[in-house]
Protein backbone atom coordinates (compact mmCIF):
# COMPACT_ATOMS: atom_id res chain seq x y z
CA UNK A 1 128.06 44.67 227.99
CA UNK A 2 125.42 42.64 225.89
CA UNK A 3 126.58 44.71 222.65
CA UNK A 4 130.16 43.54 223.47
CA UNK A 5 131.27 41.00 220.50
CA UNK A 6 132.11 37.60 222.03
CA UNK A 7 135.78 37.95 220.88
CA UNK A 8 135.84 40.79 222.54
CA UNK A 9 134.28 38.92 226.05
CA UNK A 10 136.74 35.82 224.85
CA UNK A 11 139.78 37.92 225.30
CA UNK A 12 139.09 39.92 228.43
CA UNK A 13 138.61 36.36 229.83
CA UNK A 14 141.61 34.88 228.66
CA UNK A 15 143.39 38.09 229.39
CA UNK A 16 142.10 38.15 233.17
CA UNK A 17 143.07 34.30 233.69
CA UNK A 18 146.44 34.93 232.53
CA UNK A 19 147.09 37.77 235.24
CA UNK A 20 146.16 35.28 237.06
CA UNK A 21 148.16 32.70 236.79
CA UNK A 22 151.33 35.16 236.32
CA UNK A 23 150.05 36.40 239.68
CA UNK A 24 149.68 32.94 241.44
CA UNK A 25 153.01 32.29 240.06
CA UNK A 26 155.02 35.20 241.66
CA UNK A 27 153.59 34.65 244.66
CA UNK A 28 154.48 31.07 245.17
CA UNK A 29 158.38 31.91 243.57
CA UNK A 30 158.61 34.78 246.70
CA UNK A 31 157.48 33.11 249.27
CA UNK A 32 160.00 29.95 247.61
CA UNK A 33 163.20 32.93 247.68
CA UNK A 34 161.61 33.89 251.59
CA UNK A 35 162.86 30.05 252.57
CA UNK A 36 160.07 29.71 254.66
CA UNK A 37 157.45 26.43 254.41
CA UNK A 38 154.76 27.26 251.56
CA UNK A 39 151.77 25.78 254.22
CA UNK A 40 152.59 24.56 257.31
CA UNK A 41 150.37 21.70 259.35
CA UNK A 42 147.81 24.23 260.74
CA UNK A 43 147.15 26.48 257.53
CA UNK A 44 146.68 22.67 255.34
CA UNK A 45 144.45 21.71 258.56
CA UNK A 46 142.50 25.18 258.43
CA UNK A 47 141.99 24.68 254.57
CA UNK A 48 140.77 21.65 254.62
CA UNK A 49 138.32 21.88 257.13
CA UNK A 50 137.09 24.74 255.49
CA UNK A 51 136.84 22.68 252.31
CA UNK A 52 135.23 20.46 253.97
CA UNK A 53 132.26 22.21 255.56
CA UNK A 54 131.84 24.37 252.71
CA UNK A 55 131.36 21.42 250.37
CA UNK A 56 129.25 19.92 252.80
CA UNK A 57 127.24 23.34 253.57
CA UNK A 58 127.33 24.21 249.83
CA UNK A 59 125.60 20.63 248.69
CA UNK A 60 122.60 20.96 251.78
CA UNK A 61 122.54 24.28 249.54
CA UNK A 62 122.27 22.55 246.67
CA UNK A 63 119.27 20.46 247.64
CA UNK A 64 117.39 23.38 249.18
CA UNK A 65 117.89 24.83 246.25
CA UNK A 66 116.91 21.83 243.79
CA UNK A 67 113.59 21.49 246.46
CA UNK A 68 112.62 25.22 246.06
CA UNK A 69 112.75 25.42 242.15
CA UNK A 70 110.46 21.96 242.53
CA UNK A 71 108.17 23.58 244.75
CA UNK A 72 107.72 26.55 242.88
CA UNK A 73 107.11 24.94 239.44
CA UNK A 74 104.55 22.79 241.17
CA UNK A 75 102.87 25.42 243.25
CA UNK A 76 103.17 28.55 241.01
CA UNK A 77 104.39 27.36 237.72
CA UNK A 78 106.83 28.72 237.19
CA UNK A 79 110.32 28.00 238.37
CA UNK A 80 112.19 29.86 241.06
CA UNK A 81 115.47 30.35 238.89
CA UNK A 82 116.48 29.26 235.98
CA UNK A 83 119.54 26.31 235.67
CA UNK A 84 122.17 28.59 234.93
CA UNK A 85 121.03 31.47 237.44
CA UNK A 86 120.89 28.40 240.17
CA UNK A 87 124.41 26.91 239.18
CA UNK A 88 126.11 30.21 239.44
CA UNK A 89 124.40 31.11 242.51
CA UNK A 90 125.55 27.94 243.96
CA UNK A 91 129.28 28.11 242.89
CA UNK A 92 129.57 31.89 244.20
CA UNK A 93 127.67 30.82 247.81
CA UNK A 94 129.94 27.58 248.21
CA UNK A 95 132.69 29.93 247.55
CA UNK A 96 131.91 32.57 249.91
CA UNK A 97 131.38 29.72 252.70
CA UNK A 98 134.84 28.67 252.00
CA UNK A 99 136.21 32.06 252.32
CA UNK A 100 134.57 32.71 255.48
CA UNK A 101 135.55 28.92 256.87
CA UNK A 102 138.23 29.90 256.03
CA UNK A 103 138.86 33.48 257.59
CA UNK A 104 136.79 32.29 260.70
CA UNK A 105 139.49 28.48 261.20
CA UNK A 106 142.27 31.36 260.79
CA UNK A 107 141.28 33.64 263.67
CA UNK A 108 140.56 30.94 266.38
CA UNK A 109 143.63 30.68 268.38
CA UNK A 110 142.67 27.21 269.55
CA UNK A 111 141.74 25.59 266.31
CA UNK A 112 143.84 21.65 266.27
């Protein structure tokens, strides 16, 4: 992959985000033609509490993660990941918390 020409990269992206948009797209016109509601009160309730304790969870990450790199550099000397290793890592683990919010708010039968 590191001998792949960045036009090359450039398009796969583009390519990928617009199957994914047409996607996103024919999902929300079939479930418009099914006439039922797109989200109803407890799916907007289970998404946004699991938006909100994944942002919360994810930025307690954050710092840990922030506290860690400053510990190493002062300790060992060298830091514990570089900034874009740490930002990625952090965007992929707040995203996996949401997911799993998510999947765990959508099992419990009692959830309000």
């Amino acid at each position: 992959m590191a001998n792949l020409p960045w036009t090359g990269m450039s398009m796969g992206i583009l390519a990928t985000i617009v199957i994914l948009g047409v996607y996103v797209i024919w999902k929300i016109q079939k479930e418009l033609r099914s006439g039922f509601p797109l989200k109803d009160e407890r799916s907007q309730r289970v998404s946004g509490n699991a938006a909100f304790y994944a942002f919360h969870l994810g930025s307690y990450f954050m710092i840990a993660l922030m506290l860690g790199n400053i510990l190493s550099r002062e300790l060992r000397g060298v830091y514990l990941l570089d900034g874009w290793y740490a930002l990625i890592f952090s965007i992929i683990v707040q995203g996996l918390m949401y997911i799993g919010f998510r999947l765990y708010y959508e099992k419990k039968e009692d959830f309000q």
